[in-house]
N, C-alpha and C. Protein backbone atom coordinates (compact mmCIF):
# COMPACT_ATOMS: atom_id res chain seq x y z
N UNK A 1 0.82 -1.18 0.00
CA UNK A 1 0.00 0.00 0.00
C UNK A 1 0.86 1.25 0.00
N UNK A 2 0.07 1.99 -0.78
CA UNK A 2 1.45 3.49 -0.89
C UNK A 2 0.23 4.67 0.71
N UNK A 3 1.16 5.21 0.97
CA UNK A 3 0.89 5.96 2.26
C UNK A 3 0.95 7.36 1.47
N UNK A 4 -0.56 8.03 1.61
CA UNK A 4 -0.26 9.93 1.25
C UNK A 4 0.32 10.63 2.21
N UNK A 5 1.34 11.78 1.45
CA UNK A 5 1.88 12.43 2.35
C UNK A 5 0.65 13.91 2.65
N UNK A 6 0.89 14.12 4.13
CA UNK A 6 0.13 15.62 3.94
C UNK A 6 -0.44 15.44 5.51
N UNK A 7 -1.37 16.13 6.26
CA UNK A 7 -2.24 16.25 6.99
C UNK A 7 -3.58 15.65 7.07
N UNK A 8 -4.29 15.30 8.04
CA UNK A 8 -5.32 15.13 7.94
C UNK A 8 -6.13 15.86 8.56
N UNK A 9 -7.61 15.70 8.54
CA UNK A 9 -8.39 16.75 8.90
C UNK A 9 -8.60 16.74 10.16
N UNK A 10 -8.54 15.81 10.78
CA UNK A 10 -8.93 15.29 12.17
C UNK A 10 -7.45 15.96 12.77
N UNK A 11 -6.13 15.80 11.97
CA UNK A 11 -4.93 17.01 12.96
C UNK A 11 -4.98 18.30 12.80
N UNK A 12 -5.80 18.51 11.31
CA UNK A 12 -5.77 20.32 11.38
C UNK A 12 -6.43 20.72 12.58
N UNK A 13 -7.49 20.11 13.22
CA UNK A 13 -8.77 20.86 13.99
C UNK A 13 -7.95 20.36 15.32
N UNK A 14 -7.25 19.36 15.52
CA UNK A 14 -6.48 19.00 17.36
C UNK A 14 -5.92 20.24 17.14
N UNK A 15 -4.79 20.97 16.22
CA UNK A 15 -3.96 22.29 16.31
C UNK A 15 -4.93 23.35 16.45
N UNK A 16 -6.18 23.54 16.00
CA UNK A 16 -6.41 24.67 15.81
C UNK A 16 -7.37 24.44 17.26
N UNK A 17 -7.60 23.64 17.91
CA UNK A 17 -8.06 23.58 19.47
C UNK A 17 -7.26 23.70 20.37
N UNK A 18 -5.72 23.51 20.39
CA UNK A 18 -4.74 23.67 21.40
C UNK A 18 -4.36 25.46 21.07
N UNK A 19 -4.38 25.81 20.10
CA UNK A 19 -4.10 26.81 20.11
C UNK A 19 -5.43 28.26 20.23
N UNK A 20 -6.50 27.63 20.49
CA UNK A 20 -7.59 28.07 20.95
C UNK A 20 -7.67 28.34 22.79
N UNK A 21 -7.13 27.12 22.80
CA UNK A 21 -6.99 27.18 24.24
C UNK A 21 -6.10 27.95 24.86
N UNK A 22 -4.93 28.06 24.24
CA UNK A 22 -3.75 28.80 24.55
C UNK A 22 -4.30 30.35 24.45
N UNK A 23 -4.64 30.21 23.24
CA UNK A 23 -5.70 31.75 23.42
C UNK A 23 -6.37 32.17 24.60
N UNK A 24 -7.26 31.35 24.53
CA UNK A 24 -8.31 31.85 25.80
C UNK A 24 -7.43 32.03 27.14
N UNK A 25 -6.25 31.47 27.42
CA UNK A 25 -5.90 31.24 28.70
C UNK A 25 -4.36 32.64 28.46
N UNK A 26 -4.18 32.81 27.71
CA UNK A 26 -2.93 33.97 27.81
C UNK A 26 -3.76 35.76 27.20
N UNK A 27 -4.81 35.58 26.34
CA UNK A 27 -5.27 37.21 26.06
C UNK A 27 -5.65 37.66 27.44
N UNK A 28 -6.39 36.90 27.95
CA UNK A 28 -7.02 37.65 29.47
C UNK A 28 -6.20 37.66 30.34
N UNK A 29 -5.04 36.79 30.49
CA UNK A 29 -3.78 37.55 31.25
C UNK A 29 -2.90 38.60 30.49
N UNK A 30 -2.81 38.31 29.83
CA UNK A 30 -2.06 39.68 28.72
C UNK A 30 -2.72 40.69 29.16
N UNK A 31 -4.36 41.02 29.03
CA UNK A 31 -5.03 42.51 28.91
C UNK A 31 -4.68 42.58 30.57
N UNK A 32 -5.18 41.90 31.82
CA UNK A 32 -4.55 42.28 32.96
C UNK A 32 -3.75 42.91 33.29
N UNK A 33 -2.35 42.10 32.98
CA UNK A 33 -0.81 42.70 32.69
C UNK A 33 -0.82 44.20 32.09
N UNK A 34 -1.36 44.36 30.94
CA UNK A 34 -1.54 45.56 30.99
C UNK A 34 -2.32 46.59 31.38
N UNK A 35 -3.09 46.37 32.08
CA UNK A 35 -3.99 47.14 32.43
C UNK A 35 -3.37 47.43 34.07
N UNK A 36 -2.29 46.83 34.50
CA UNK A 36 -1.66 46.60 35.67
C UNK A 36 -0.39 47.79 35.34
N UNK A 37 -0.26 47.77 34.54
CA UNK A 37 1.00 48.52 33.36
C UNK A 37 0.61 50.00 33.23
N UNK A 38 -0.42 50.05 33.04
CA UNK A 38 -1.15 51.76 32.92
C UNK A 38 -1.73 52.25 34.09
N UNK A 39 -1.58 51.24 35.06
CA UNK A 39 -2.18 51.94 36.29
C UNK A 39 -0.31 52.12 37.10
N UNK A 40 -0.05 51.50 36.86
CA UNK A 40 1.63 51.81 37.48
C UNK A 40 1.58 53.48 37.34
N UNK A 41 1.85 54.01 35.79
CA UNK A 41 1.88 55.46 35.69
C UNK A 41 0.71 56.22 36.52
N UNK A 42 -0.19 56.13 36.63
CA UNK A 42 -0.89 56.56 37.03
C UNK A 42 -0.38 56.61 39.22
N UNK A 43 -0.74 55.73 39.67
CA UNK A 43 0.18 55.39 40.92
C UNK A 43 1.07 56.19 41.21
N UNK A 44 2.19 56.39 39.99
CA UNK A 44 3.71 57.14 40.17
C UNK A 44 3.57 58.67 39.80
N UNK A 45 2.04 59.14 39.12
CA UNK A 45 1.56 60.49 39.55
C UNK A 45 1.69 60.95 40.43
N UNK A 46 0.76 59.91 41.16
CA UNK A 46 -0.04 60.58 42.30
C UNK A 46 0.78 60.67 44.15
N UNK A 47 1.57 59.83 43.96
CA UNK A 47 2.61 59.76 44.79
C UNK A 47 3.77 61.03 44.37
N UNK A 48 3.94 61.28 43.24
CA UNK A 48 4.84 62.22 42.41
C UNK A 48 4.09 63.71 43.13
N UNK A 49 2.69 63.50 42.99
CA UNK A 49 1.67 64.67 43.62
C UNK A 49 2.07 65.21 45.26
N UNK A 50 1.84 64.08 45.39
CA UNK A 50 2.13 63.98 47.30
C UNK A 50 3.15 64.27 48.12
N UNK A 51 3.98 64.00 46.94
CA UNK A 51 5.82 64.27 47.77
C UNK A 51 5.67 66.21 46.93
N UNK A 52 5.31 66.45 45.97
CA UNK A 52 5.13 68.07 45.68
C UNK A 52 4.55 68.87 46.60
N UNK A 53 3.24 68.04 47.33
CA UNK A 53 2.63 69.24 47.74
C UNK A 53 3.11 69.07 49.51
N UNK A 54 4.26 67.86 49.91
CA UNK A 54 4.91 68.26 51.14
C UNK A 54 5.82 69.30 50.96
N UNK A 55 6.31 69.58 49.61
CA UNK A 55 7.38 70.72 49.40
C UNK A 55 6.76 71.74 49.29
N UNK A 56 5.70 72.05 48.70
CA UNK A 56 4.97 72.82 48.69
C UNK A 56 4.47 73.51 50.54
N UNK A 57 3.99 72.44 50.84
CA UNK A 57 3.55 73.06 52.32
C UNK A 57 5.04 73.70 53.19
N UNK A 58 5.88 73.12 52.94
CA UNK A 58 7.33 72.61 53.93
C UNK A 58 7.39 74.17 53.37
N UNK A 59 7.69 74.57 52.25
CA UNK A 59 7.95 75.67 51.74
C UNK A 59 6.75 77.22 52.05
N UNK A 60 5.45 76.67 51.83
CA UNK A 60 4.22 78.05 52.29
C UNK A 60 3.44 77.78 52.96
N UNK A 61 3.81 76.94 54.12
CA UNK A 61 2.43 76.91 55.26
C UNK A 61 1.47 76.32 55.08
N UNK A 62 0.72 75.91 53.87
CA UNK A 62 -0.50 75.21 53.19
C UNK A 62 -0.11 74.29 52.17
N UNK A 63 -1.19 73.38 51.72
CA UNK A 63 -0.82 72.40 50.51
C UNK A 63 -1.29 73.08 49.38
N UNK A 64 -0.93 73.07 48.14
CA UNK A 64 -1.68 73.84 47.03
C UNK A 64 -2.94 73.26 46.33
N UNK A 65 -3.37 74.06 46.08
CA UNK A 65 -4.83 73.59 45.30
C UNK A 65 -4.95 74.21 43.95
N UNK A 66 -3.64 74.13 43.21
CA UNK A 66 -3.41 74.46 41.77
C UNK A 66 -2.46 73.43 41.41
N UNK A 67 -3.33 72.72 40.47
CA UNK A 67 -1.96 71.07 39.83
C UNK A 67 -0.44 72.35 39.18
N UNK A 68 -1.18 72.97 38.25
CA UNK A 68 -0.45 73.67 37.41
C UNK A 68 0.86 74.27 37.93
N UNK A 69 0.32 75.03 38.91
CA UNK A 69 1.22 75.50 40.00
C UNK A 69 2.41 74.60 40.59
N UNK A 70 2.07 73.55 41.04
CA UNK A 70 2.34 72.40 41.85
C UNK A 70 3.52 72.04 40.59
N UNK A 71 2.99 71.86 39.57
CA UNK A 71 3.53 71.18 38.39
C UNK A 71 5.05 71.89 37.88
N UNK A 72 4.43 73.34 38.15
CA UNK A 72 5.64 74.08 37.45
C UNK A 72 6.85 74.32 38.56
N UNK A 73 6.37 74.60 39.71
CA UNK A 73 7.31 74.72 41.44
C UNK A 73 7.85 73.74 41.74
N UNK A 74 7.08 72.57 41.97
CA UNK A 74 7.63 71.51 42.87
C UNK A 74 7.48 70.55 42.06
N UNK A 75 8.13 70.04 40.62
CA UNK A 75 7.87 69.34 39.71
C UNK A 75 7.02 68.29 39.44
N UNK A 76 5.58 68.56 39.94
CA UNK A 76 4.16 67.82 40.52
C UNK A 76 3.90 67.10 38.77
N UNK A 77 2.76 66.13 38.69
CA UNK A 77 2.65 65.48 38.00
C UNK A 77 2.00 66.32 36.94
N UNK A 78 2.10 66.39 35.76
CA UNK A 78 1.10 66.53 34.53
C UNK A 78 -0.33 66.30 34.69
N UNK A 79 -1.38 66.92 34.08
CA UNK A 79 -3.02 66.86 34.65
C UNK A 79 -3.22 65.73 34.13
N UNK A 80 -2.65 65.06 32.73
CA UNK A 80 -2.89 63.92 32.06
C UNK A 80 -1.54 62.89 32.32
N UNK A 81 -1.80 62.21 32.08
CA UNK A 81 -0.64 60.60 32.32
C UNK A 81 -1.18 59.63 32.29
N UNK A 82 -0.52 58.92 31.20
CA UNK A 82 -0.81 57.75 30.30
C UNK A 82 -2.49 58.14 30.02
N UNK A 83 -3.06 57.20 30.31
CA UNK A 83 -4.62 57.00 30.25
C UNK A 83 -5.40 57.29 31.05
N UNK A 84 -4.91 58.11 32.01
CA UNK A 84 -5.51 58.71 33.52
C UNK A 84 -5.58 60.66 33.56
N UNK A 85 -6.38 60.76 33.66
CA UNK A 85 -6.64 62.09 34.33
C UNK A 85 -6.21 62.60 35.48
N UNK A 86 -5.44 63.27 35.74
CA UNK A 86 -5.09 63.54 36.99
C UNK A 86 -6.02 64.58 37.66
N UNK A 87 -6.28 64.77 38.86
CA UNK A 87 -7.01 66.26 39.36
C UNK A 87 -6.73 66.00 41.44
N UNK A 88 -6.71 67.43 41.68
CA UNK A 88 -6.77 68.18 42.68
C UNK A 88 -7.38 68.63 43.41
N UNK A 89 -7.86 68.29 44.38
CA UNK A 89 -8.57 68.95 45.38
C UNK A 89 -8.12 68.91 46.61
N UNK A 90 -8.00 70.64 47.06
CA UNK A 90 -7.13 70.94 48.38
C UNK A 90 -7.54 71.53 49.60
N UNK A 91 -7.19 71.95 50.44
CA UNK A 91 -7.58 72.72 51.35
C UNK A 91 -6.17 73.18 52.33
N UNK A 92 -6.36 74.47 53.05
CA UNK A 92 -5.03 74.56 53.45
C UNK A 92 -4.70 73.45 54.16
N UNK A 93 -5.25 72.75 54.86
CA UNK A 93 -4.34 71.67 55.76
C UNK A 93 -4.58 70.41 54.88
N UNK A 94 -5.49 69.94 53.84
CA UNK A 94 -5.46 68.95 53.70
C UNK A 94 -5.84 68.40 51.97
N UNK A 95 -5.61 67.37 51.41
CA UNK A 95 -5.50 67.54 50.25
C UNK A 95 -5.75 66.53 49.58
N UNK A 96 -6.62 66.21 48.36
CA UNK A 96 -6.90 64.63 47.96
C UNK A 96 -6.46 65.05 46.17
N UNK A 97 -5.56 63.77 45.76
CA UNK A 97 -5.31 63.53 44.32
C UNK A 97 -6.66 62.57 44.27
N UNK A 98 -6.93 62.52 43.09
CA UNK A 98 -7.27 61.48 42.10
C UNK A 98 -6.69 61.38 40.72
N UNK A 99 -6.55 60.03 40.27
CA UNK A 99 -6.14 59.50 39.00
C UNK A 99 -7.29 59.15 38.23
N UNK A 100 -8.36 59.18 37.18
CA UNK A 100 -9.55 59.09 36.78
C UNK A 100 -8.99 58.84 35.47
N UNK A 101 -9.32 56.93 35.01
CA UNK A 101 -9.17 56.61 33.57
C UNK A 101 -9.97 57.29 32.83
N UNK A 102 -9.08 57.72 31.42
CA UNK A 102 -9.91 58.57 30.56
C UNK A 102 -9.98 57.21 29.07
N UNK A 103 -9.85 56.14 28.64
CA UNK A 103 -9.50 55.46 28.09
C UNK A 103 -10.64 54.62 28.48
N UNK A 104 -11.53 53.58 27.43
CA UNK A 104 -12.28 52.30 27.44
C UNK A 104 -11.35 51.13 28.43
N UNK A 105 -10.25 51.09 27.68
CA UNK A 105 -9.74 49.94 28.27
C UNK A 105 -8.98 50.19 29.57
N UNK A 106 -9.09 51.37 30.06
CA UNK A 106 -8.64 51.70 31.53
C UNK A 106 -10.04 52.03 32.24
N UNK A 107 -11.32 51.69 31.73
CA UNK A 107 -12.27 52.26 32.52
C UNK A 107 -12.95 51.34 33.39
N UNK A 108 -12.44 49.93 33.75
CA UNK A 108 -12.77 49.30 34.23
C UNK A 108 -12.29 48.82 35.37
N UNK A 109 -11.16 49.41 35.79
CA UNK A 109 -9.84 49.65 36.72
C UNK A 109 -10.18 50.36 37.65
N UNK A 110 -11.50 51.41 37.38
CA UNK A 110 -11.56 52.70 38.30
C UNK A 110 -10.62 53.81 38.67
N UNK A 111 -10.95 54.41 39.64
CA UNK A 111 -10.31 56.05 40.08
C UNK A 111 -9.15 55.51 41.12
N UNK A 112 -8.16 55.72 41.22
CA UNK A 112 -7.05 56.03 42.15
C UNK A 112 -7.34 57.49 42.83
N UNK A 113 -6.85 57.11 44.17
CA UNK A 113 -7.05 58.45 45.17
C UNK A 113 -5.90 58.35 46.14
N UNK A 114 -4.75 59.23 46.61
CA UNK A 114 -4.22 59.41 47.61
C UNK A 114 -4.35 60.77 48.57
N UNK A 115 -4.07 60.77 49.77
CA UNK A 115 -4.37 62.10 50.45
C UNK A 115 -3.24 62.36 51.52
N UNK A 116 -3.35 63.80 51.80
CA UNK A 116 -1.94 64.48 52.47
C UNK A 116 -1.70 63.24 53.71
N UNK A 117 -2.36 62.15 54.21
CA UNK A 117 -2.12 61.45 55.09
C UNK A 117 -1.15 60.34 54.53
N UNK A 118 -1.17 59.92 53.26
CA UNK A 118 -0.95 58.94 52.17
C UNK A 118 -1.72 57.50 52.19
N UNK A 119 -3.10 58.09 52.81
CA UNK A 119 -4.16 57.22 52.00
C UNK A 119 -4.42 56.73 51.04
N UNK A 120 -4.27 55.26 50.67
CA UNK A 120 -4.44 55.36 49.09
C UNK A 120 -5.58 54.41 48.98
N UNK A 121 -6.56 54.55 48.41
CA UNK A 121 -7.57 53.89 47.82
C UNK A 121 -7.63 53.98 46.38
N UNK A 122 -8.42 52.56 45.99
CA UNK A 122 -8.90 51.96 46.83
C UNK A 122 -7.43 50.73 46.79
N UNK A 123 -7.42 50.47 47.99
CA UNK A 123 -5.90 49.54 48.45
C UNK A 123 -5.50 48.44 48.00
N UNK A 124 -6.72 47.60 47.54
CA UNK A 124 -6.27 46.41 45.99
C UNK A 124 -5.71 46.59 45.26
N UNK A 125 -5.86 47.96 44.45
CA UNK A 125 -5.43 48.00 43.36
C UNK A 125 -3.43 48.93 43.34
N UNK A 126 -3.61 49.52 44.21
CA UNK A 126 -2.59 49.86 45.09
C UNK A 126 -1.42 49.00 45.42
N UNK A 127 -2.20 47.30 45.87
CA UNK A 127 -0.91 46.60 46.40
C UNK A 127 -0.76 46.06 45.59
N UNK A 128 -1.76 45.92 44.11
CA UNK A 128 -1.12 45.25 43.58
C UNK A 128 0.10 45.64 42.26
């Protein structure tokens, strides 16, 4: 009997199921990973924020309640970074960042918040 060379149909479809699987099990860690990746920048804002507006106070008695300000003096974070919004809200003694995804694929991550105490919520996403 002569033997054909080539594939059969029953091995095309085993490959194209192992590599289905491999799919399903590495995209949804991949998008994690990154979505872990764009919140890093965001994180290294807002901490970037916090250590400004101790120089800021150390330096005028109060924390500032101008990013811009903050930004240009005490080399405070940019209003935007990566896929996050940055914003400000102050008071003389006391002071809250937020990080607010501006991006689909960062909008499911939620808001980052630290404060002149170095509160950071929410703290899951923080430790991780």
């Amino acid at each position: 009997m002569k033997r054909d060379k080539g594939i059969t149909l029953i091995e095309l479809l085993v490959v194209i199921v192992i590599i289905g699987i491999l799919a399903a099990i590495a995209i949804p860690a991949y998008t994690n990973y990154m979505q872990r990746a764009r919140r890093a920048d965001a994180k290294t804002a807002l901490e970037q924020m916090r250590a400004s507006q101790e120089m800021w106070r150390a330096e005028k008695g109060t924390y500032s309640n101008n990013l811009t300000a903050l930004q240009n003096t005490m080399s405070g974070p940019a209003a935007t970074v990566g896929d996050y919004n940055i914003t400000l809200k102050a008071a003389a003694t006391t002071f809250t960042g937020t990080a607010t995804p501006t991006t689909s694929r960062q909008l499911s991550d939620g808001a980052l918040t630290i404060d002149q105490n170095g509160t950071k919520l929410p703290a899951e996403k923080w430790a991780k």
